[in-house]
Protein backbone atom coordinates (compact mmCIF):
# COMPACT_ATOMS: atom_id res chain seq x y z
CA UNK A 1 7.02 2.92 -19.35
CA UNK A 2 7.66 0.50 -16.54
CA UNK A 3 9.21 3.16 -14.57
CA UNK A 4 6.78 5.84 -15.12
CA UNK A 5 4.53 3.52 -13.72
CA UNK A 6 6.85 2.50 -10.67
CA UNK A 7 7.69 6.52 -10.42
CA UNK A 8 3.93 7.15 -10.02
CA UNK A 9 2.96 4.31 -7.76
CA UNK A 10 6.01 5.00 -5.28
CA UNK A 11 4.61 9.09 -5.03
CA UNK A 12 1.06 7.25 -4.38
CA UNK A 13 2.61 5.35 -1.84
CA UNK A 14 3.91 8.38 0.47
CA UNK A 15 0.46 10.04 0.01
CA UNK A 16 -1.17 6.88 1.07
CA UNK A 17 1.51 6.15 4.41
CA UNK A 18 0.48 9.81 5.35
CA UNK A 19 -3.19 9.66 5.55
CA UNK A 20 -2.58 6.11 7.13
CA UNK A 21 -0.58 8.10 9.83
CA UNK A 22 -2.67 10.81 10.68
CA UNK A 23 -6.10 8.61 11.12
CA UNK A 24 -4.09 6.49 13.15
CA UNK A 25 -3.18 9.42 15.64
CA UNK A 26 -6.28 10.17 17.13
CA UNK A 27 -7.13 6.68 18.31
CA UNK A 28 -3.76 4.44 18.62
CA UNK A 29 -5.82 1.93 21.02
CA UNK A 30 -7.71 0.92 17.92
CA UNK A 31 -4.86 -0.50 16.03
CA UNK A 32 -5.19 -1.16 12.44
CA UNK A 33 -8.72 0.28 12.26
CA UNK A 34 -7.38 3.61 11.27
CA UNK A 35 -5.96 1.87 8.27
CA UNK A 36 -9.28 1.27 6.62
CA UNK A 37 -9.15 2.13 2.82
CA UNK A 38 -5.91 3.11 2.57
CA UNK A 39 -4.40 0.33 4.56
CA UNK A 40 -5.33 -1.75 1.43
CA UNK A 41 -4.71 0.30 -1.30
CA UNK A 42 -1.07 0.48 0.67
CA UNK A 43 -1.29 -3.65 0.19
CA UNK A 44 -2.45 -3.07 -3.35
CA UNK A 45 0.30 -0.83 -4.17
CA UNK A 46 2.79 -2.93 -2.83
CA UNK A 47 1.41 -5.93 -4.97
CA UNK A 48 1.98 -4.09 -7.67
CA UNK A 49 5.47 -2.72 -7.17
CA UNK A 50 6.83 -6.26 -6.29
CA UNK A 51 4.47 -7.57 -9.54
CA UNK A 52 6.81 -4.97 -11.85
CA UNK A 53 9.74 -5.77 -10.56
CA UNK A 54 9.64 -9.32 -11.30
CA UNK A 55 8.11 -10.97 -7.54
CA UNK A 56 5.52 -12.19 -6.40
CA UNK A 57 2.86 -11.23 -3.93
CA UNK A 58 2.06 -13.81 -1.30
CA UNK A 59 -1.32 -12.42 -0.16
CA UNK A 60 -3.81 -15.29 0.55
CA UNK A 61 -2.90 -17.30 -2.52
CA UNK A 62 -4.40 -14.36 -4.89
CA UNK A 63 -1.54 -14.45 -7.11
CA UNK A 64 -1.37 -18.52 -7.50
C-alpha cells in the first residue's frame, strides 16, 4: 500500500513543480512569491515521502 501511496504522491509532485514553474515565469524578480500554495504543498509532499521512507523531516521542529 506504501507504494501506491509513494506512486501517487511522486505523480502529485510533477503536477505541483509545474504550476510552481509557470507562476514563477511571469515575474522572476519576485522570487519565491510565485510559489504560494503550491510551494507548500511541494514542502508537504516532500514531508511525507521522506516520512514513508523511514526519515525525518526537519521543518521548524514540527516533527519533534
Amino acid at each position: 500500500m506504501a507504494k501506491g501511496i509513494m506512486r501517487m504522491i511522486k505523480k502529485a509532485l510533477v503536477k505541483v513543480n509545474r504550476e510552481m514553474t509557470v507562476n514563477a515565469a511571469p515575474a522572476p524578480r519576485e522570487g519565491l512569491v510565485g510559489e504560494g500554495y503550491a510551494g507548500g504543498y511541494h514542502d508537504a509532499l516532500c514531508d511525507v515521502l521522506l516520512a514513508l521512507t523511514g526519515g525525518k523531516p526537519d521543518r521548524r521542529d514540527y516533527w519533534e
